[in-house]
PDB file of N, CA and C in Angstrom:
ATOM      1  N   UNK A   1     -34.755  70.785 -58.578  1.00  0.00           N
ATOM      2  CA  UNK A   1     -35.223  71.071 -59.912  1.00  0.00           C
ATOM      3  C   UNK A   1     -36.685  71.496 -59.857  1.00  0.00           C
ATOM      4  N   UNK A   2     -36.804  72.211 -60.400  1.00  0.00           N
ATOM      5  CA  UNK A   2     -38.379  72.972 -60.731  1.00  0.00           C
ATOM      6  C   UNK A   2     -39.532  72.352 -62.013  1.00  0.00           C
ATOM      7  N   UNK A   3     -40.484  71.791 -61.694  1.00  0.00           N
ATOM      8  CA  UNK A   3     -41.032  71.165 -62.659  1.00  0.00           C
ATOM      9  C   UNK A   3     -42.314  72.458 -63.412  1.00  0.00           C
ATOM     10  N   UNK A   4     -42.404  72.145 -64.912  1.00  0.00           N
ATOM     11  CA  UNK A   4     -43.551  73.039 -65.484  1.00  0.00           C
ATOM     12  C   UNK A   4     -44.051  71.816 -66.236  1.00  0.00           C
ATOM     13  N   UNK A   5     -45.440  72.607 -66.058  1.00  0.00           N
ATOM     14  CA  UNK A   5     -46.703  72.032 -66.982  1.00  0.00           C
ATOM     15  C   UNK A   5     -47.275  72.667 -68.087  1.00  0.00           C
ATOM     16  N   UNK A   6     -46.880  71.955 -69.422  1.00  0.00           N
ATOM     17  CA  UNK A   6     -47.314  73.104 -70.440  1.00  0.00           C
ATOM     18  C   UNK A   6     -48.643  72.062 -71.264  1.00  0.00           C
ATOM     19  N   UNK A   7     -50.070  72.531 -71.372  1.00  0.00           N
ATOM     20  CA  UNK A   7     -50.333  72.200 -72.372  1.00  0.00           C
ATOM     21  C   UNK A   7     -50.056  72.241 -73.939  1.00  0.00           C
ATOM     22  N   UNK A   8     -50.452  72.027 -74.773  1.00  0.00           N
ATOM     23  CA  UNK A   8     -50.306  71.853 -76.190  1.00  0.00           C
ATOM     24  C   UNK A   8     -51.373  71.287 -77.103  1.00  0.00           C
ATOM     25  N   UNK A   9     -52.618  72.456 -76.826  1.00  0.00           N
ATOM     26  CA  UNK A   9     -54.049  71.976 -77.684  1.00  0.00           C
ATOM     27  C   UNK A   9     -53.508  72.418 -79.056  1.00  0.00           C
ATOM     28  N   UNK A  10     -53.988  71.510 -79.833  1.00  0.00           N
ATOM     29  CA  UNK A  10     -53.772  71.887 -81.410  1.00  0.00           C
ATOM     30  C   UNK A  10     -55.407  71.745 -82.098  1.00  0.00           C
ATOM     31  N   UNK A  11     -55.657  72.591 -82.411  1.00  0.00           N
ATOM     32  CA  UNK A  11     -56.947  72.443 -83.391  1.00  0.00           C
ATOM     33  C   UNK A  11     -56.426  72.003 -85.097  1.00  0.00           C
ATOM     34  N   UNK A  12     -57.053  70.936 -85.951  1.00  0.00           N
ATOM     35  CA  UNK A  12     -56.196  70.826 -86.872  1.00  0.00           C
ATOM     36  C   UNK A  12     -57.599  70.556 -87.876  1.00  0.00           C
ATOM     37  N   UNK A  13     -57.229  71.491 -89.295  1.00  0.00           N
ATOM     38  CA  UNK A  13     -58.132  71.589 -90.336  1.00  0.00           C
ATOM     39  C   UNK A  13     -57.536  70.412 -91.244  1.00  0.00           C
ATOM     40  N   UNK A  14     -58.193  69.661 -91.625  1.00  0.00           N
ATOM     41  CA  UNK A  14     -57.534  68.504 -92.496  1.00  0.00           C
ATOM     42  C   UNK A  14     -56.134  68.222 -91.817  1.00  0.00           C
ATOM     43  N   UNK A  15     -55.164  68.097 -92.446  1.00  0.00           N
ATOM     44  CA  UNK A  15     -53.664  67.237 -91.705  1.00  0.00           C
ATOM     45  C   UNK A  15     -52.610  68.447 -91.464  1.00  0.00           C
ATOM     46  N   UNK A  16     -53.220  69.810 -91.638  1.00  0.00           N
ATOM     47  CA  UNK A  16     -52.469  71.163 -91.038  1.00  0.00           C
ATOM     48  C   UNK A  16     -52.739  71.595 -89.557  1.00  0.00           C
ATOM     49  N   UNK A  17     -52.165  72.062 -88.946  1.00  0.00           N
ATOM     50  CA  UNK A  17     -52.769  72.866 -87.649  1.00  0.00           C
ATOM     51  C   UNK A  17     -53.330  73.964 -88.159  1.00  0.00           C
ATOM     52  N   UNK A  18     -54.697  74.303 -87.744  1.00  0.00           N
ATOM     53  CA  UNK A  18     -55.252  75.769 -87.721  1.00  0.00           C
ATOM     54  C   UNK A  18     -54.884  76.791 -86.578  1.00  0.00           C
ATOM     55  N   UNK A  19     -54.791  75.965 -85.383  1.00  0.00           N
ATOM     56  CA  UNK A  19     -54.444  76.545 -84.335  1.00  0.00           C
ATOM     57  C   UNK A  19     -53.978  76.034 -83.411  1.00  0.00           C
ATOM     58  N   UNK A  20     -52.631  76.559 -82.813  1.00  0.00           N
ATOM     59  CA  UNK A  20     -51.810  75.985 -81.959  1.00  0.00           C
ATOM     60  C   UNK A  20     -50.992  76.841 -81.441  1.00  0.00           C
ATOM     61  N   UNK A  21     -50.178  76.327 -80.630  1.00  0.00           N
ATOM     62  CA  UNK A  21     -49.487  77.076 -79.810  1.00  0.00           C
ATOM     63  C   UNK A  21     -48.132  77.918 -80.169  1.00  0.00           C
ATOM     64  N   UNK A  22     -47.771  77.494 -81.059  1.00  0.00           N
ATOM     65  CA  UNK A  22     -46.644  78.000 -81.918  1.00  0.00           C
ATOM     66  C   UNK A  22     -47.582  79.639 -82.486  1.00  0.00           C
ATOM     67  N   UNK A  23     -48.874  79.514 -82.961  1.00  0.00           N
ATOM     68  CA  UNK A  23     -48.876  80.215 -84.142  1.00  0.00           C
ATOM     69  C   UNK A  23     -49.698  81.613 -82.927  1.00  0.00           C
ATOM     70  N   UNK A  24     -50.361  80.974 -81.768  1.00  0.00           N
ATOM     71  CA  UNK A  24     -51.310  81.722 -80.505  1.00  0.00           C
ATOM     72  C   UNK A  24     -49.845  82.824 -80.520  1.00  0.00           C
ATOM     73  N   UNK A  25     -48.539  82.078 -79.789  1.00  0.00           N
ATOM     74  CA  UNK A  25     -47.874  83.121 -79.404  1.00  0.00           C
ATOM     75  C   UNK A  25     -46.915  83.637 -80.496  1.00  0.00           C
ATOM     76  N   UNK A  26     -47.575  83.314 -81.735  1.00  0.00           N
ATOM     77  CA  UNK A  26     -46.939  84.448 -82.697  1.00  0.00           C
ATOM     78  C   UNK A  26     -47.747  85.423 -83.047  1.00  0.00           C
ATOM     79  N   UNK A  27     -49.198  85.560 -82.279  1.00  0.00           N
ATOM     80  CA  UNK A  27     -50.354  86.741 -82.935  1.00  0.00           C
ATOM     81  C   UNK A  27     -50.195  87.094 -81.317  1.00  0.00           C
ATOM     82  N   UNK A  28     -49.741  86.225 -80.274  1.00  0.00           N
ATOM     83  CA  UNK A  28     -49.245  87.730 -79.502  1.00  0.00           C
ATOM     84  C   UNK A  28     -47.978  88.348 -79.656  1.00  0.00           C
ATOM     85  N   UNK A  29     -47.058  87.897 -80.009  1.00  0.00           N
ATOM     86  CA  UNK A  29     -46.080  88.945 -80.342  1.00  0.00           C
ATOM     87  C   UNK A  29     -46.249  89.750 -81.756  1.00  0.00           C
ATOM     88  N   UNK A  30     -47.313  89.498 -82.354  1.00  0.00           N
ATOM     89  CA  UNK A  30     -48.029  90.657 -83.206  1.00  0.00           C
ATOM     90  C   UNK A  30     -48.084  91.552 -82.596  1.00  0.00           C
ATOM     91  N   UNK A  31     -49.428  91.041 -81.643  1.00  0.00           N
ATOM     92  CA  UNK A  31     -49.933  92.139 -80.530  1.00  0.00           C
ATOM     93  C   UNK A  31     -49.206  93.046 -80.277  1.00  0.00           C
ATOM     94  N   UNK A  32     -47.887  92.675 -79.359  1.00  0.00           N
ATOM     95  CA  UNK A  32     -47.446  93.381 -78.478  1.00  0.00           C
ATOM     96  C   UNK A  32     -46.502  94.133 -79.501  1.00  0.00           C
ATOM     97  N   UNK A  33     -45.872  93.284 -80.841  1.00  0.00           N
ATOM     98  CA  UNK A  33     -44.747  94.501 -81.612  1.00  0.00           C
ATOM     99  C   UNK A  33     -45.001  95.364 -82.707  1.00  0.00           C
ATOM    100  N   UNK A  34     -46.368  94.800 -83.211  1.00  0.00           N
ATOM    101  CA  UNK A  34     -47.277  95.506 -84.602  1.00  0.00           C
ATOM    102  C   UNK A  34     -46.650  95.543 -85.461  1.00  0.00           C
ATOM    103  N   UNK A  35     -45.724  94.227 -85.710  1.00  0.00           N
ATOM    104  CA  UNK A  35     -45.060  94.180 -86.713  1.00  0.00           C
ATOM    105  C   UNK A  35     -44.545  92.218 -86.631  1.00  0.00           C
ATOM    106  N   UNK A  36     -44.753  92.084 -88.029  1.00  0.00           N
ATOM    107  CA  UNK A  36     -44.811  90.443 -88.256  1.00  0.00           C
ATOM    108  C   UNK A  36     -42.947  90.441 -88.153  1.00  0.00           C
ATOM    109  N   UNK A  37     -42.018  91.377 -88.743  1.00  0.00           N
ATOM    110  CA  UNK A  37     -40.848  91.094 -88.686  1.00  0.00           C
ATOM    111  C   UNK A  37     -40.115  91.525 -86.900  1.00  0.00           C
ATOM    112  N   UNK A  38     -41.107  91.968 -86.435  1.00  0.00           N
ATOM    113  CA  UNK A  38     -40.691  92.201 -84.669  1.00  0.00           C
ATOM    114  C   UNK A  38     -40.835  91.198 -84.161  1.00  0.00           C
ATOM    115  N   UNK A  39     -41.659  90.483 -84.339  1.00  0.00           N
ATOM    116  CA  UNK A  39     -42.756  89.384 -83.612  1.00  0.00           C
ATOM    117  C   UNK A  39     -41.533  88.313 -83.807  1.00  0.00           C
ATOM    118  N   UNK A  40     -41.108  88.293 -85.193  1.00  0.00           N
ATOM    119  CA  UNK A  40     -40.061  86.739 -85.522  1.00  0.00           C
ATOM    120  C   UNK A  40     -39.324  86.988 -85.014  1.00  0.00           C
ATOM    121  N   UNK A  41     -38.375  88.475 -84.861  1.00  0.00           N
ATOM    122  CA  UNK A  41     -37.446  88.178 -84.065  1.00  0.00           C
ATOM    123  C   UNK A  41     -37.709  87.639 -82.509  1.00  0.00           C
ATOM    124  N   UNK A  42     -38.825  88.438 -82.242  1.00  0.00           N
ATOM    125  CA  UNK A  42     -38.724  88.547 -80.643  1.00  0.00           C
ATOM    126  C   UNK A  42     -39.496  86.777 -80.129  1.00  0.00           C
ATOM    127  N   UNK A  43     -39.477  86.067 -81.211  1.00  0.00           N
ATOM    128  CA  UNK A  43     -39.645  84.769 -80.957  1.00  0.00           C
ATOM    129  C   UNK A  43     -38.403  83.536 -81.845  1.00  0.00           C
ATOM    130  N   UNK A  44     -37.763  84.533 -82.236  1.00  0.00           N
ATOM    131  CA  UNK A  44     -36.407  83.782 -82.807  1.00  0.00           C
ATOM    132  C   UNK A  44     -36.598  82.753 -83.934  1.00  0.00           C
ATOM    133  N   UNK A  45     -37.701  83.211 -84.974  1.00  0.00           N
ATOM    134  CA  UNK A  45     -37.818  82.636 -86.305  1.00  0.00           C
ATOM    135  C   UNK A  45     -37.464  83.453 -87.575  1.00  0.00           C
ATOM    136  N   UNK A  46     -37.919  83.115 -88.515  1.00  0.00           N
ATOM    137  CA  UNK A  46     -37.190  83.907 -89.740  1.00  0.00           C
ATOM    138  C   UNK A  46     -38.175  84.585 -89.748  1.00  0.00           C
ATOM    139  N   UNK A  47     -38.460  86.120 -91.006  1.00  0.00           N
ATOM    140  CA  UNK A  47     -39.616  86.605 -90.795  1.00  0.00           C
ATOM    141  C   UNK A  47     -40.526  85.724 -92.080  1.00  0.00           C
ATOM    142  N   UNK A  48     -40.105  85.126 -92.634  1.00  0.00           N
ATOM    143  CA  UNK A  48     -40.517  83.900 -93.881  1.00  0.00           C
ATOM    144  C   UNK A  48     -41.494  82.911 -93.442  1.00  0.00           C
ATOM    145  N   UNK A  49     -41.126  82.636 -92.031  1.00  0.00           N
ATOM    146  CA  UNK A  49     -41.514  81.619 -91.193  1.00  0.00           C
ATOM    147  C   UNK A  49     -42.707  82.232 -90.826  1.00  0.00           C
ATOM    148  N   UNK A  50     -42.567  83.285 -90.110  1.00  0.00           N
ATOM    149  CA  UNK A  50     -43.723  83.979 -89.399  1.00  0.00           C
ATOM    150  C   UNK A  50     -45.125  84.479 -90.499  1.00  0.00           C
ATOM    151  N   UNK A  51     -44.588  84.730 -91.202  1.00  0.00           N
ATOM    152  CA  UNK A  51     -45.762  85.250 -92.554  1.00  0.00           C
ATOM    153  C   UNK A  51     -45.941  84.255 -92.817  1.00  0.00           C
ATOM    154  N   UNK A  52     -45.742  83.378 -93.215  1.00  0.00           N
ATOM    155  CA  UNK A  52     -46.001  81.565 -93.715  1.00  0.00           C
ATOM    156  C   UNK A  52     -47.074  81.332 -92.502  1.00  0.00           C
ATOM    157  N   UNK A  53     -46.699  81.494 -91.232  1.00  0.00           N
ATOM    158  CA  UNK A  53     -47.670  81.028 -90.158  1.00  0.00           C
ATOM    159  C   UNK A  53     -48.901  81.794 -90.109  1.00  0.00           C
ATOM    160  N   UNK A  54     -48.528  83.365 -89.968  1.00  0.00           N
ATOM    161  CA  UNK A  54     -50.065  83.734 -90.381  1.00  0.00           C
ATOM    162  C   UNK A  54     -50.563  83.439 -91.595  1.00  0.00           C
ATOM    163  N   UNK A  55     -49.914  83.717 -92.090  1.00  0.00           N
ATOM    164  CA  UNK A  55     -51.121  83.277 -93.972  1.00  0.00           C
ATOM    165  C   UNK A  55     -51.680  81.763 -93.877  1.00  0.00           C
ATOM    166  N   UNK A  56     -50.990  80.834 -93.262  1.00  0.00           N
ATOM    167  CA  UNK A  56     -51.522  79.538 -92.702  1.00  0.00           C
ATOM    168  C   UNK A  56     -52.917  79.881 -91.474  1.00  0.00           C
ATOM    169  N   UNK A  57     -52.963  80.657 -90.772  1.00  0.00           N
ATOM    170  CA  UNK A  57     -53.633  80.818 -89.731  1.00  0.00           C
ATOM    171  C   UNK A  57     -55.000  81.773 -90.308  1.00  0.00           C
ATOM    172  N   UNK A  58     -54.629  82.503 -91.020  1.00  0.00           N
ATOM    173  CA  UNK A  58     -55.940  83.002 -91.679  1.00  0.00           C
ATOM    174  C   UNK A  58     -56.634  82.902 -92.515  1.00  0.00           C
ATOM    175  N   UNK A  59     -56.002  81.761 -93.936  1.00  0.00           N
ATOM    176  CA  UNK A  59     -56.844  80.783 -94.378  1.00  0.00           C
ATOM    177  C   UNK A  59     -57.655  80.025 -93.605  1.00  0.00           C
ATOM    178  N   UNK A  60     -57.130  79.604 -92.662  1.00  0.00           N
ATOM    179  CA  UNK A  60     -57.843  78.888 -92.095  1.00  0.00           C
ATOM    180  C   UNK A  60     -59.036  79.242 -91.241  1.00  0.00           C
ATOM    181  N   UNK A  61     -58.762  80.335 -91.364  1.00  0.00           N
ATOM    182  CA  UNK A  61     -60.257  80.739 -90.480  1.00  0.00           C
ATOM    183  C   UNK A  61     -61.249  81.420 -91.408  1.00  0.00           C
ATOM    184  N   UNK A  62     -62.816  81.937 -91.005  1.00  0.00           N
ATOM    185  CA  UNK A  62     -63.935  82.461 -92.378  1.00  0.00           C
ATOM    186  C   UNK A  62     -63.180  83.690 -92.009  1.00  0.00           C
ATOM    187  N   UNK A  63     -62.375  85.052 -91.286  1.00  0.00           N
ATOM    188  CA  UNK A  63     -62.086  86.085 -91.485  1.00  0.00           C
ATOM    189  C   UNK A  63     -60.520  85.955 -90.723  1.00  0.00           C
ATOM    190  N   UNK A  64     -59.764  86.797 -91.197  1.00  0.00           N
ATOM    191  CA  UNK A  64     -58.581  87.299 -90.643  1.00  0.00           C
ATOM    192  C   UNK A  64     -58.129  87.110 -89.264  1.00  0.00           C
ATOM    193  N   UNK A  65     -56.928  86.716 -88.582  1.00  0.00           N
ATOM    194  CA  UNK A  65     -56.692  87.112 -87.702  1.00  0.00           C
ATOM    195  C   UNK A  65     -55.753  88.449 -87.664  1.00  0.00           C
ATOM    196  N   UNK A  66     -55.122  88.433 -88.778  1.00  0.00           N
ATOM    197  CA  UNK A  66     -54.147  89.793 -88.767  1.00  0.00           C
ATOM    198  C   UNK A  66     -53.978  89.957 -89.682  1.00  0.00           C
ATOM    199  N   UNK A  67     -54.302  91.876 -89.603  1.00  0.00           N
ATOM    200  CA  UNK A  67     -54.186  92.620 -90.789  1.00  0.00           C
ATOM    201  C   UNK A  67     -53.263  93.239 -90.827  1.00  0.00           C
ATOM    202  N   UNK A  68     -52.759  93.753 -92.374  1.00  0.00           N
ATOM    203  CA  UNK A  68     -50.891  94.093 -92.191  1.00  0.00           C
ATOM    204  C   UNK A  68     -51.219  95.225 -93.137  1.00  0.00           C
ATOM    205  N   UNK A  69     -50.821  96.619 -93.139  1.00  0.00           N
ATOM    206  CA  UNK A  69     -50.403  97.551 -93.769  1.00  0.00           C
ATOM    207  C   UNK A  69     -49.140  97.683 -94.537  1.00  0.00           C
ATOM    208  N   UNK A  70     -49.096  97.997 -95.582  1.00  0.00           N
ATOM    209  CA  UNK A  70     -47.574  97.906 -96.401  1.00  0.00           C
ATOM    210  C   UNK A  70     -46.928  99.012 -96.421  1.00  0.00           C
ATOM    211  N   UNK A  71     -45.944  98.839 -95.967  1.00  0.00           N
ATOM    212  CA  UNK A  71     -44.639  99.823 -95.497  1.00  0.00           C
ATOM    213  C   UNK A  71     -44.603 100.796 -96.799  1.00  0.00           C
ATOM    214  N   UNK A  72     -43.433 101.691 -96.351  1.00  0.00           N
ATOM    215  CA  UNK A  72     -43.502 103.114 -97.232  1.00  0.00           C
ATOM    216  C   UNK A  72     -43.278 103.681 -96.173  1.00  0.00           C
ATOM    217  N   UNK A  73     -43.333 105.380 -96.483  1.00  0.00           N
ATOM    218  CA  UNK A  73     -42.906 106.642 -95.785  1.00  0.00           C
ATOM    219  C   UNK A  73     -43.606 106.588 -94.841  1.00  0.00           C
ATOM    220  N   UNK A  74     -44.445 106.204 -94.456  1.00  0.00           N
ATOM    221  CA  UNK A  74     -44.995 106.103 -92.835  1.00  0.00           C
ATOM    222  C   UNK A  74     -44.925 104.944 -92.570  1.00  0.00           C
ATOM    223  N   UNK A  75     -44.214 104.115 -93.301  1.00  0.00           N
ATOM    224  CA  UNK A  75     -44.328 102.580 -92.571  1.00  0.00           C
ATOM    225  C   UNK A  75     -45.387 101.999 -92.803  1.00  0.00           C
ATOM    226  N   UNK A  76     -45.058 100.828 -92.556  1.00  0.00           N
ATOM    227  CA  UNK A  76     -46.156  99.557 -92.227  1.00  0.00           C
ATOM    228  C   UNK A  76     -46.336  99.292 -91.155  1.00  0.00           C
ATOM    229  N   UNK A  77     -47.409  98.328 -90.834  1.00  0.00           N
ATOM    230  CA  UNK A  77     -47.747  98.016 -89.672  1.00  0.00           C
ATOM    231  C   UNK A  77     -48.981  96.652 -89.551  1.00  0.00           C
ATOM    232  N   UNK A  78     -48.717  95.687 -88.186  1.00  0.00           N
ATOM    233  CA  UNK A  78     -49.653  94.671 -88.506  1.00  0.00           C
ATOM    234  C   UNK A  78     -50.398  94.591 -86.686  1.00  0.00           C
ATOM    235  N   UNK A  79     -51.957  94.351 -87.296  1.00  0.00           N
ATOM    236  CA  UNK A  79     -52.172  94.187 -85.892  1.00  0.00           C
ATOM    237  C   UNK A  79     -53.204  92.970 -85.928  1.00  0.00           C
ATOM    238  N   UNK A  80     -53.706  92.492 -84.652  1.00  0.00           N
ATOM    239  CA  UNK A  80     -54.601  92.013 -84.568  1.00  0.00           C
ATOM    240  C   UNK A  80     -56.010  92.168 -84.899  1.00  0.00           C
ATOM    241  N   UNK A  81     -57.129  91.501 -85.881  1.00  0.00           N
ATOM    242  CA  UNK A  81     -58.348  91.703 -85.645  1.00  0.00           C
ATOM    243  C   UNK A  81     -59.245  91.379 -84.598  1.00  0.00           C
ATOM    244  N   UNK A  82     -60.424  91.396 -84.526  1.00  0.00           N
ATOM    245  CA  UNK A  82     -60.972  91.142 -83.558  1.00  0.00           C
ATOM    246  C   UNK A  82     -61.514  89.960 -83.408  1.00  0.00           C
ATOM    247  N   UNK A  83     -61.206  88.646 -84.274  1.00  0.00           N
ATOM    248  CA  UNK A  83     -60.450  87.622 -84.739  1.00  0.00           C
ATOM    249  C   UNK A  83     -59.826  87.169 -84.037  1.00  0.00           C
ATOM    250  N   UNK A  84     -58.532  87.736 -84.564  1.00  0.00           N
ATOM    251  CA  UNK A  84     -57.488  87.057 -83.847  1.00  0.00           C
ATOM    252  C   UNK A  84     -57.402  87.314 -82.425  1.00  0.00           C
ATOM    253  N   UNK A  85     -58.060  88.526 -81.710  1.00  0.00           N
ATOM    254  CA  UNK A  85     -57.903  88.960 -79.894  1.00  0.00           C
ATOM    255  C   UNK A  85     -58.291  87.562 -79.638  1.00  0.00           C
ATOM    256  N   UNK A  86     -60.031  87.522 -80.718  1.00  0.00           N
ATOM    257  CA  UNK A  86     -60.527  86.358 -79.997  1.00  0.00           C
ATOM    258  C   UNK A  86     -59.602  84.960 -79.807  1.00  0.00           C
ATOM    259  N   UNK A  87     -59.091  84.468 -80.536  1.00  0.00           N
ATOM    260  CA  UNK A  87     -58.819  83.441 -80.766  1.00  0.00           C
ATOM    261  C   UNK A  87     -57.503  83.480 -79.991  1.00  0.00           C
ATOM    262  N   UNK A  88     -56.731  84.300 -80.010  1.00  0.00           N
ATOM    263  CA  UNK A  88     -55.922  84.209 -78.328  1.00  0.00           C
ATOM    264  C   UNK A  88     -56.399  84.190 -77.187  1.00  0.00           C
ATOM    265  N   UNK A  89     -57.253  84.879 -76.814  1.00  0.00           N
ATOM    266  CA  UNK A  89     -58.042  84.792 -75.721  1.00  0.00           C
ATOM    267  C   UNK A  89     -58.499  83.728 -75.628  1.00  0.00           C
ATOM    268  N   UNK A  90     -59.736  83.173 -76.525  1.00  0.00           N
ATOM    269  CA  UNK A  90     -59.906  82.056 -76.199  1.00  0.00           C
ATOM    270  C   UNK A  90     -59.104  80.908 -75.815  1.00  0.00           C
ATOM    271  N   UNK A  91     -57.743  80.664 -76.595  1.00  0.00           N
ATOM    272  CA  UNK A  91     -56.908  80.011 -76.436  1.00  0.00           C
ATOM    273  C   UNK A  91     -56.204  79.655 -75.145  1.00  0.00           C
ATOM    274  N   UNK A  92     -55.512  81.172 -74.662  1.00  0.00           N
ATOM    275  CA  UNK A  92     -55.476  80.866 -73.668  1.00  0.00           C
ATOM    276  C   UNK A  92     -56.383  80.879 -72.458  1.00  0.00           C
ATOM    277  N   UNK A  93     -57.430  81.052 -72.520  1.00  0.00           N
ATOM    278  CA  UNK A  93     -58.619  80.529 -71.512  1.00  0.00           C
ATOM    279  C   UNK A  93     -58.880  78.926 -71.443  1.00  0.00           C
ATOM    280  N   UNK A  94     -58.479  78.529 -72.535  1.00  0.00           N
ATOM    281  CA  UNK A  94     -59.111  76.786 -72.495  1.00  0.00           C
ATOM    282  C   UNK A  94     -58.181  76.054 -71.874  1.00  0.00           C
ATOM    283  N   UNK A  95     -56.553  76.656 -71.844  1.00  0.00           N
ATOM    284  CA  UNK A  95     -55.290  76.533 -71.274  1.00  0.00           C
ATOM    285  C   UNK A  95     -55.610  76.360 -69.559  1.00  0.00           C
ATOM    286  N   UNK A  96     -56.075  77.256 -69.466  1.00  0.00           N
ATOM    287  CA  UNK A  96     -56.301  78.280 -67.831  1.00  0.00           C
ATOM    288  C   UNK A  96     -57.065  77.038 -67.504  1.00  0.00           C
ATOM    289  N   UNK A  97     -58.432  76.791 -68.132  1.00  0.00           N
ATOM    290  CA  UNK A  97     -59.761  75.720 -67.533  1.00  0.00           C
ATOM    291  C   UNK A  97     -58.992  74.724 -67.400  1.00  0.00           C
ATOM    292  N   UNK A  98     -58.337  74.014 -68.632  1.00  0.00           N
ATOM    293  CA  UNK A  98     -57.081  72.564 -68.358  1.00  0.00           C
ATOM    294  C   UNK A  98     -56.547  72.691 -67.430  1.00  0.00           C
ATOM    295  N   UNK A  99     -55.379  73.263 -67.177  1.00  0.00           N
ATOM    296  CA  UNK A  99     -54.427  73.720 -65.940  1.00  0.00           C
ATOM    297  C   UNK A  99     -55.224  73.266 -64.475  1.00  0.00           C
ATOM    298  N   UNK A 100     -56.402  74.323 -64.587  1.00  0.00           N
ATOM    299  CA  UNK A 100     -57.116  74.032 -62.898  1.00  0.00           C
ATOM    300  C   UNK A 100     -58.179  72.663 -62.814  1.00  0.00           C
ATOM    301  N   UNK A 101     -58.774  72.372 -64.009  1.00  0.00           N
ATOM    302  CA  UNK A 101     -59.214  71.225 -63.815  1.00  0.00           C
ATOM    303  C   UNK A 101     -58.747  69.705 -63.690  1.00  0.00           C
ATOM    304  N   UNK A 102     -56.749  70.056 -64.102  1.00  0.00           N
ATOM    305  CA  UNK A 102     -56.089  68.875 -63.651  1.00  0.00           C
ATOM    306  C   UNK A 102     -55.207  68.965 -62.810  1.00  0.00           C
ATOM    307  N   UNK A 103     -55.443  70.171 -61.793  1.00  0.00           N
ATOM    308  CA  UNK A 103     -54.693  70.876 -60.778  1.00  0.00           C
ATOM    309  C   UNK A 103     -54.297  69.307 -59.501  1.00  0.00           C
ATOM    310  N   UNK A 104     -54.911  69.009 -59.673  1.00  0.00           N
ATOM    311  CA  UNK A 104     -54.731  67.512 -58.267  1.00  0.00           C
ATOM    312  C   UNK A 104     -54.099  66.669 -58.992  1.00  0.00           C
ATOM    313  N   UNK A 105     -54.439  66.068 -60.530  1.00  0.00           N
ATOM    314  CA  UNK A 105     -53.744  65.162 -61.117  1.00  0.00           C
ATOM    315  C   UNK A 105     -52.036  65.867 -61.281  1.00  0.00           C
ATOM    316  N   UNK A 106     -51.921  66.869 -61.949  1.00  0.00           N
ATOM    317  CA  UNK A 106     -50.594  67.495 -61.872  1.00  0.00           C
ATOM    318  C   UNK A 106     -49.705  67.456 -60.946  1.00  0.00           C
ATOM    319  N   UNK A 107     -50.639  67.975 -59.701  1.00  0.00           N
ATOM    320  CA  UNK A 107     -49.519  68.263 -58.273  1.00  0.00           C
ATOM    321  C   UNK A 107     -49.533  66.246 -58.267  1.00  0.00           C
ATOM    322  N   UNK A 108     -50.242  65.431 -58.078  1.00  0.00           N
ATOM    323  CA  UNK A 108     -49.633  64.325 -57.843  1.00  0.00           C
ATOM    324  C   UNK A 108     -48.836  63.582 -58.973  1.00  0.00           C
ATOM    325  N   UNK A 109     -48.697  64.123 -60.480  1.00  0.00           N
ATOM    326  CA  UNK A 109     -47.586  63.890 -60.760  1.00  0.00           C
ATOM    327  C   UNK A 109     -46.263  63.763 -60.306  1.00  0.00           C
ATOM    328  N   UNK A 110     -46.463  65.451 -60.186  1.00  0.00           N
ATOM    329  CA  UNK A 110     -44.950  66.698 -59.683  1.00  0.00           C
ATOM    330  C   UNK A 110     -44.616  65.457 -58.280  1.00  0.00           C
ATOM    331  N   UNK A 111     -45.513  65.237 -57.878  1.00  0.00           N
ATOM    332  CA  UNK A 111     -44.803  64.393 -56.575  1.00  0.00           C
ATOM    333  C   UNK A 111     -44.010  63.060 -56.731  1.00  0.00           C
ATOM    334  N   UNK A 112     -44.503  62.677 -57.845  1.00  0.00           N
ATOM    335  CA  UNK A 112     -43.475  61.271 -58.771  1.00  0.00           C
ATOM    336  C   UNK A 112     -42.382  61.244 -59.004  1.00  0.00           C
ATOM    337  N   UNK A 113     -42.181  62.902 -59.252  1.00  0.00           N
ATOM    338  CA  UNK A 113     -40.255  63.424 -59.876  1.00  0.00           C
ATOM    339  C   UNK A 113     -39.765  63.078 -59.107  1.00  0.00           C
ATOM    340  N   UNK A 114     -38.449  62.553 -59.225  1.00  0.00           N
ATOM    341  CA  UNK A 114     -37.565  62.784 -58.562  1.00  0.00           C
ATOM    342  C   UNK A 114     -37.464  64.364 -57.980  1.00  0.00           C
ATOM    343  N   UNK A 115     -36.731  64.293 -56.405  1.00  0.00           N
ATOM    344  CA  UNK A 115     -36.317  65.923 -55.816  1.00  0.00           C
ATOM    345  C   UNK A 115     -35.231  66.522 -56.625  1.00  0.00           C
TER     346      UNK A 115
END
């Protein structure tokens, strides 16, 4: 059996999450589909869910993480601000620093498992 290590930092504004891991990899599948109803599918939520999470995620911050254009004859479209890059990036960078700074405690977990 193969063991993984996932963190799960949550930043939390009063008794909501502002930022977490659920909502990080729903402004990257922004990113990558430029569209809030691509993103839910391609993370297997409703698109109700996903707009609920950003509109949760950008109250919560002093500016936007994602801005959305309203559909019509050329379509809509949603992308990241420079905001939200940050705040993925950062995110997963603080991930990256955790990971290697408990790189010895981890591997002597992993050695506890059962084979």
């Amino acid at each position: 059996m193969k063991s993984k290590v996932q963190f799960r930092l949550r930043i939390y504004r009063d008794d909501s999450i502002a930022i977490g891991p659920g909502k990080v990899a729903l402004l990257e599948a922004v990113a990558e589909t430029g569209s809030i109803s691509a993103a839910a599918r391609h993370l297997g939520m409703s698109y109700r869910r996903a707009w609920v999470l950003i509109d949760e995620t950008n109250r919560a911050l002093a500016q936007p993480a994602v801005n959305t254009a309203a559909g019509g004859a050329h379509g809509g479209g949603t992308a990241l601000t420079e905001v939200g890059i940050e705040l993925v990036t950062r995110y997963r960078a603080i991930e990256n620093t955790a990971r290697l700074a408990a790189a010895a405690d981890i591997t002597a977990l992993n050695r506890l498992l059962a084979p």
